[in-house]
PDB file of N, CA and C in Angstrom:
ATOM      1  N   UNK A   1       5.524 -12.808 -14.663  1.00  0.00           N
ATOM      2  CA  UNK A   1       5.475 -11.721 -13.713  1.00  0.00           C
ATOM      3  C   UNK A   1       5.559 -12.276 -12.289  1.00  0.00           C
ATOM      4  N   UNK A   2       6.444 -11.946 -11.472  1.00  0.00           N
ATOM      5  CA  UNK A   2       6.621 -12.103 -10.190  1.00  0.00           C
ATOM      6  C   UNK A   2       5.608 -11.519  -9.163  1.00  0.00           C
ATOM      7  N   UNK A   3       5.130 -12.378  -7.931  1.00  0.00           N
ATOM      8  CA  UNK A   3       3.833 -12.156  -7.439  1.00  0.00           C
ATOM      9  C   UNK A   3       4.530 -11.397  -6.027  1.00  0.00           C
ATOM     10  N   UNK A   4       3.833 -10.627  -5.184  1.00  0.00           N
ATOM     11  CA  UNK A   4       4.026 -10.198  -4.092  1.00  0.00           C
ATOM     12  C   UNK A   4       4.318 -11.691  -3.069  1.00  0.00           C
ATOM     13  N   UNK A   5       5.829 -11.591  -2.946  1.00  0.00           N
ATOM     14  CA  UNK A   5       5.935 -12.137  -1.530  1.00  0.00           C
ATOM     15  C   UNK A   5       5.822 -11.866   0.043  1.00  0.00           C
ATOM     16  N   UNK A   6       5.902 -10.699   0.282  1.00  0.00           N
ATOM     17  CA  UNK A   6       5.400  -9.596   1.566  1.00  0.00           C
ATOM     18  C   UNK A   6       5.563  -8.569   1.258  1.00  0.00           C
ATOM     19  N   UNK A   7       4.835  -7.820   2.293  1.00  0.00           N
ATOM     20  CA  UNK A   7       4.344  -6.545   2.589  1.00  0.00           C
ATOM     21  C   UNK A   7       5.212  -5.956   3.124  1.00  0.00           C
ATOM     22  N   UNK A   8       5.951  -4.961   2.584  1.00  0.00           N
ATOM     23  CA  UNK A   8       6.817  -4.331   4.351  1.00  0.00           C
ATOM     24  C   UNK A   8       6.289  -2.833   4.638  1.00  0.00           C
ATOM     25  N   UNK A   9       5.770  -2.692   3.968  1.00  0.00           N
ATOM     26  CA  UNK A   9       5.121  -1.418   4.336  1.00  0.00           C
ATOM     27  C   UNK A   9       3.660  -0.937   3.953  1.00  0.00           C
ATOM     28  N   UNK A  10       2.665  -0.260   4.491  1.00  0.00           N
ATOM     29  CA  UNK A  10       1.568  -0.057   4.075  1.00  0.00           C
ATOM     30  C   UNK A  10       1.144   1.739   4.366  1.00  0.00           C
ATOM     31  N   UNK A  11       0.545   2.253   3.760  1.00  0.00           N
ATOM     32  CA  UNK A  11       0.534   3.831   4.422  1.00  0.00           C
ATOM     33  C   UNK A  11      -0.492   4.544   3.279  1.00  0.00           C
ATOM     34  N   UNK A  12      -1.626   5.418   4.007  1.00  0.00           N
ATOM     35  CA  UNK A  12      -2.972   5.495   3.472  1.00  0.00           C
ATOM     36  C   UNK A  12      -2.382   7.832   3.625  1.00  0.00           C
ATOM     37  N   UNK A  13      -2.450   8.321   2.610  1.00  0.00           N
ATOM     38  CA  UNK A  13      -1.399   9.759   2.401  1.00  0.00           C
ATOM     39  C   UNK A  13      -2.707  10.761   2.020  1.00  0.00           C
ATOM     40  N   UNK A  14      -3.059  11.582   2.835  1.00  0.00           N
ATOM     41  CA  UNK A  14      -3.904  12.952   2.327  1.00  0.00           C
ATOM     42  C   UNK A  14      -3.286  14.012   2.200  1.00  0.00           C
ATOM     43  N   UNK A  15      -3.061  14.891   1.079  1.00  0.00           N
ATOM     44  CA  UNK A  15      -2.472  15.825   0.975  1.00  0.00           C
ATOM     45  C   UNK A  15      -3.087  16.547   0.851  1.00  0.00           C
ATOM     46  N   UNK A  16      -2.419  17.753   1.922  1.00  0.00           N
ATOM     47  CA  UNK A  16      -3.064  19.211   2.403  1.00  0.00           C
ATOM     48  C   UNK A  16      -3.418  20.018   1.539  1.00  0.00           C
ATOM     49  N   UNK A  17      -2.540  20.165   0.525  1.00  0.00           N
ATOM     50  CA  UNK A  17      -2.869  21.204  -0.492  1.00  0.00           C
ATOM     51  C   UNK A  17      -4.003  21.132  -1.953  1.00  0.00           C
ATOM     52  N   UNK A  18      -4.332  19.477  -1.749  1.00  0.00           N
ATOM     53  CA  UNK A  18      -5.637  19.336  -3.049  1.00  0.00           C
ATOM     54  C   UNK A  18      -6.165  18.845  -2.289  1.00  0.00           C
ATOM     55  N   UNK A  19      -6.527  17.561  -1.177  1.00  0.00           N
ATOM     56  CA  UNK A  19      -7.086  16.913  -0.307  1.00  0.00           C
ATOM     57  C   UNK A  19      -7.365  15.682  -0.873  1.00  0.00           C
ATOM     58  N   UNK A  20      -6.497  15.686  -1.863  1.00  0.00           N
ATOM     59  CA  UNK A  20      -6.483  13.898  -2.364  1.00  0.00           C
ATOM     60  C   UNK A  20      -6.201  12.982  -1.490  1.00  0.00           C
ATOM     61  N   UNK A  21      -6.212  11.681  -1.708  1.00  0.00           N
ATOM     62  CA  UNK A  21      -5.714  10.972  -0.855  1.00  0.00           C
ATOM     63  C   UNK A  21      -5.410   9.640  -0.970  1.00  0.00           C
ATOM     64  N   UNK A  22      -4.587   8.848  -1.217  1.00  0.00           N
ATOM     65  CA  UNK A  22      -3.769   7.468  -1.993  1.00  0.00           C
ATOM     66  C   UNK A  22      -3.250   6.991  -0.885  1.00  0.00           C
ATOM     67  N   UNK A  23      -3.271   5.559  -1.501  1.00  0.00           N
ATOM     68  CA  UNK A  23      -3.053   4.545  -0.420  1.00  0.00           C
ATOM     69  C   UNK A  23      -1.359   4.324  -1.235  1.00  0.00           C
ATOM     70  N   UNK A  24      -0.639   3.708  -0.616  1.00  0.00           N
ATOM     71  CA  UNK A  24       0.448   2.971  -1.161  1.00  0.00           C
ATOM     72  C   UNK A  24       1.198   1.588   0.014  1.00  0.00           C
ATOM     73  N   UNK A  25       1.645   0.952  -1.067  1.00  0.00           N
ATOM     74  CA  UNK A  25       2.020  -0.678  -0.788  1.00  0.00           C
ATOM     75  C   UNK A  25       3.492  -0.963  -1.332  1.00  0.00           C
ATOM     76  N   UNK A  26       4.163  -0.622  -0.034  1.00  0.00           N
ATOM     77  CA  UNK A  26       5.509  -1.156  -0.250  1.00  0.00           C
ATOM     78  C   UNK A  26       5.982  -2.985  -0.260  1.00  0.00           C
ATOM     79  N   UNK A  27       6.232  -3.324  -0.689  1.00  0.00           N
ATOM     80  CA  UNK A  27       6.657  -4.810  -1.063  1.00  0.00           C
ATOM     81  C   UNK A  27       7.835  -5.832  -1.554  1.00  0.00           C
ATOM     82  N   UNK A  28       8.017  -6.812  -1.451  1.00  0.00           N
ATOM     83  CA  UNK A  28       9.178  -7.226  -1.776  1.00  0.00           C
ATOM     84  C   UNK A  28       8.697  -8.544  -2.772  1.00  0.00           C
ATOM     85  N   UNK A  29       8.918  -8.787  -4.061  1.00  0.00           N
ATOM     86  CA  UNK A  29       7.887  -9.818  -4.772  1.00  0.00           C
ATOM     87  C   UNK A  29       9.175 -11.090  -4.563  1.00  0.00           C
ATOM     88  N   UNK A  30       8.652 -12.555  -5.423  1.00  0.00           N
ATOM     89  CA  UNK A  30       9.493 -13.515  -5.489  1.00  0.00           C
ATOM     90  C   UNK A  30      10.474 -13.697  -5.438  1.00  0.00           C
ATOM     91  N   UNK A  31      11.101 -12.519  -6.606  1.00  0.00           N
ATOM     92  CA  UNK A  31      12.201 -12.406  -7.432  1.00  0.00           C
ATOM     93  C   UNK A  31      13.508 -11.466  -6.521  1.00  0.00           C
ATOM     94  N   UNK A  32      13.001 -11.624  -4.833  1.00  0.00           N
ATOM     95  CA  UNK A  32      13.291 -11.140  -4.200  1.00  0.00           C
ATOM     96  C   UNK A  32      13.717  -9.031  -4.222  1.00  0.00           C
ATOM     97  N   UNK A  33      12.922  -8.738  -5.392  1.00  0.00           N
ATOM     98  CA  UNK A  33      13.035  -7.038  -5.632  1.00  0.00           C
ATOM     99  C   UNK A  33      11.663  -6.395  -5.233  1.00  0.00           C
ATOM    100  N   UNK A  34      12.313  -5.225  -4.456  1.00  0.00           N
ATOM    101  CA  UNK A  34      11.479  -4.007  -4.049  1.00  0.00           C
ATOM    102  C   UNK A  34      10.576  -3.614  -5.048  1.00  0.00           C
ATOM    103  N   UNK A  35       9.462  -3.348  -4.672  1.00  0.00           N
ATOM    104  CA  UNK A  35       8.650  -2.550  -5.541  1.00  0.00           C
ATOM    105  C   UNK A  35       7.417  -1.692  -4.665  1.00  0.00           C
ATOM    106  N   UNK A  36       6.176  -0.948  -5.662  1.00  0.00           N
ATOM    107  CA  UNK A  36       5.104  -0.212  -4.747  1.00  0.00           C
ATOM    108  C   UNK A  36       4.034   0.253  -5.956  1.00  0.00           C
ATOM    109  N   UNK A  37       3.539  -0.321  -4.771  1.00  0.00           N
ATOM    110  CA  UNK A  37       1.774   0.132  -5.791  1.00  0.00           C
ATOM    111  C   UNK A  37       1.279   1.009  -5.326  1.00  0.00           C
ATOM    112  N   UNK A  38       0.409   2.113  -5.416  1.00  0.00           N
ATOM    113  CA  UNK A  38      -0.060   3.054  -5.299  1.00  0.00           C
ATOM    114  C   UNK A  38      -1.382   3.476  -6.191  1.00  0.00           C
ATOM    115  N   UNK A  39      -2.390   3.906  -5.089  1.00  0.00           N
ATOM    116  CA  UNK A  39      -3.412   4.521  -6.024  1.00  0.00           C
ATOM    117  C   UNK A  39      -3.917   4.454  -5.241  1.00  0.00           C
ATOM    118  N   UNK A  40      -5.612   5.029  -5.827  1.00  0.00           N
ATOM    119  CA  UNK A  40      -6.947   5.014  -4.792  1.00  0.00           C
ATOM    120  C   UNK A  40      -6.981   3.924  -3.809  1.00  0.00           C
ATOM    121  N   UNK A  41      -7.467   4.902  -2.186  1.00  0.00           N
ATOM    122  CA  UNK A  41      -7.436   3.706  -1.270  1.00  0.00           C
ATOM    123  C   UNK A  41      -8.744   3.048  -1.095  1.00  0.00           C
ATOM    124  N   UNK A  42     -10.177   3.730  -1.860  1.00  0.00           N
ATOM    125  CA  UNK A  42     -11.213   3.249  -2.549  1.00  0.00           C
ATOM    126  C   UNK A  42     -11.459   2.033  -3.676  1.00  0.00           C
ATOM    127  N   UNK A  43     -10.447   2.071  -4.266  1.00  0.00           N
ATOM    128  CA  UNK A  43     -10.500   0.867  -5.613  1.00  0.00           C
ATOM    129  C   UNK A  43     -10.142  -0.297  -4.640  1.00  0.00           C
ATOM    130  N   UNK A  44     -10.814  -0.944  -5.533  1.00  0.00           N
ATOM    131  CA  UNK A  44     -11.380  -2.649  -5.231  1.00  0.00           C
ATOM    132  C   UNK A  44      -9.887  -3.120  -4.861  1.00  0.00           C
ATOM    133  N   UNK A  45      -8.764  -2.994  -5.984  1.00  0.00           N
ATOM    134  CA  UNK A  45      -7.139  -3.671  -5.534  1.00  0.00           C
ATOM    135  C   UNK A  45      -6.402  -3.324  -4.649  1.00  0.00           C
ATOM    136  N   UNK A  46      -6.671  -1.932  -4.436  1.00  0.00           N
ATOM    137  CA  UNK A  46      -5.465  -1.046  -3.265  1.00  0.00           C
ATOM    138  C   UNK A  46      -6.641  -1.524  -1.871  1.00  0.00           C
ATOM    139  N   UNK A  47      -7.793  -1.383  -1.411  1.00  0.00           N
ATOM    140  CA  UNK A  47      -8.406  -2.405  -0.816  1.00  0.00           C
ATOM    141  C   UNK A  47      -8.164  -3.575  -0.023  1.00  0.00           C
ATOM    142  N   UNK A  48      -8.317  -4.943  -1.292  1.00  0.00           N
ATOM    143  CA  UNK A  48      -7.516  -5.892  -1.405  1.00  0.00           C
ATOM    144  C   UNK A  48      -5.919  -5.912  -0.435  1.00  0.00           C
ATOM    145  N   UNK A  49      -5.345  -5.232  -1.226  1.00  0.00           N
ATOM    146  CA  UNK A  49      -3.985  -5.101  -0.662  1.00  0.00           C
ATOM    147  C   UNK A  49      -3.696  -4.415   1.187  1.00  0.00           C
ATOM    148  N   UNK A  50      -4.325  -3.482   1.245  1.00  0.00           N
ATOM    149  CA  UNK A  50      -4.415  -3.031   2.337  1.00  0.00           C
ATOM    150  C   UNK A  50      -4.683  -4.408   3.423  1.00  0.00           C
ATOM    151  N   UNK A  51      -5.910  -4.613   2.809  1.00  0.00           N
ATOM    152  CA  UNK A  51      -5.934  -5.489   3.703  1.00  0.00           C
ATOM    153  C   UNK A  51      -5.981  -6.966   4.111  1.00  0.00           C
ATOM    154  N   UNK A  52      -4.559  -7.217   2.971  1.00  0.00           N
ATOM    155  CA  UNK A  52      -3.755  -8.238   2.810  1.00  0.00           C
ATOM    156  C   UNK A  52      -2.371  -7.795   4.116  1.00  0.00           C
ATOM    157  N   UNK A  53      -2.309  -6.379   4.215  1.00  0.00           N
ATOM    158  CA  UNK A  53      -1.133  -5.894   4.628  1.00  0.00           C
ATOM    159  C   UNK A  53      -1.421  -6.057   6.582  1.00  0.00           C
ATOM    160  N   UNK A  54      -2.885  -5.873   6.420  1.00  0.00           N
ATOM    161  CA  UNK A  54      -3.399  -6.352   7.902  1.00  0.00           C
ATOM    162  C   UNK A  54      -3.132  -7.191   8.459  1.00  0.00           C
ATOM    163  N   UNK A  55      -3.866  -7.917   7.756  1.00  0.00           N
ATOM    164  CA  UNK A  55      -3.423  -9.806   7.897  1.00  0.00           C
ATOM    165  C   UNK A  55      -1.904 -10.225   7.972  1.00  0.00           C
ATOM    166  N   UNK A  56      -1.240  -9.447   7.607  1.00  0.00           N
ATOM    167  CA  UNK A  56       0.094  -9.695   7.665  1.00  0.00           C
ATOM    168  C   UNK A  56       0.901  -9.118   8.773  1.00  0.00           C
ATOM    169  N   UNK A  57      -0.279  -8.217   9.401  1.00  0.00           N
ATOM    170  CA  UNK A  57       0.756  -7.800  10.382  1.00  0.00           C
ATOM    171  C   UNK A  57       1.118  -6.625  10.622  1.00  0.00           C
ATOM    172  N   UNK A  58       0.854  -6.038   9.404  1.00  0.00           N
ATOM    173  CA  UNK A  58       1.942  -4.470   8.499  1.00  0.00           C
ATOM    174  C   UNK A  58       0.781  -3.787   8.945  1.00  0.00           C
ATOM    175  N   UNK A  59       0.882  -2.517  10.205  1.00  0.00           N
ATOM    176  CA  UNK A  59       0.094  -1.486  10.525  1.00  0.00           C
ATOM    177  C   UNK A  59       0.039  -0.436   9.474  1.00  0.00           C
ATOM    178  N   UNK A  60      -1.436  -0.211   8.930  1.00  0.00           N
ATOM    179  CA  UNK A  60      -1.699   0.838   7.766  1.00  0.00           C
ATOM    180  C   UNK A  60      -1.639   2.130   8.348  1.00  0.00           C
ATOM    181  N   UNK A  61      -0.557   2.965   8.193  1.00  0.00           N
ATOM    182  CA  UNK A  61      -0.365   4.334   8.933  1.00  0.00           C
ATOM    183  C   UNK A  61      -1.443   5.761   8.003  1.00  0.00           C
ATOM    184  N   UNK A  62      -1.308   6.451   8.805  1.00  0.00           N
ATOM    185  CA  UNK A  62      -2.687   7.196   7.713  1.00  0.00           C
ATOM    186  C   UNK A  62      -1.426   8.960   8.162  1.00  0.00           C
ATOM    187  N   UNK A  63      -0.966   9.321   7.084  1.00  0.00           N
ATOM    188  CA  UNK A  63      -0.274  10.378   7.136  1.00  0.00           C
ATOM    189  C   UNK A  63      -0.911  11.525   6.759  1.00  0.00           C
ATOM    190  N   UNK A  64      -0.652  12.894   7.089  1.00  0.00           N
ATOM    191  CA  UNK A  64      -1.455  14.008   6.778  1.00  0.00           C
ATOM    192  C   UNK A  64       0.082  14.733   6.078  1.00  0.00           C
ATOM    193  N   UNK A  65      -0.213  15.286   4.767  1.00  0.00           N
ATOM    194  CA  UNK A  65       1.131  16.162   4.008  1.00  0.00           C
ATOM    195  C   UNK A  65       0.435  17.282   4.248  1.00  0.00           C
TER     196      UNK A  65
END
């Protein structure tokens, strides 16, 4: 399995109509292919990642749907 090589995008999403709210992690791994993780911006990994995406640079945008 190919590991995250950077971050290119980071963005924390509340939606208006249930008031959920998910983080997601745009990325580019080894194998030089796009990919994105997504889920709770509470869990221990999306977390992690966020603020891997800091450290990197990648401003975590916080969107309202």
């Amino acid at each position: 399995m190919a590991r995250i090589q950077k971050i290119t995008k980071a963005y924390v999403r509340t939606y208006s109509d249930n008031g959920q709210t998910m983080a997601y992690i745009e990325w580019i791994d080894t194998r030089n292919e796009k990919g994105r993780t997504e889920g709770d911006p509470d869990n221990a990994h999306m977390q992690a990642l966020l603020a891997r995406a800091e450290r990197e640079g990648v401003a975590v945008e916080h969107q309202q749907w």
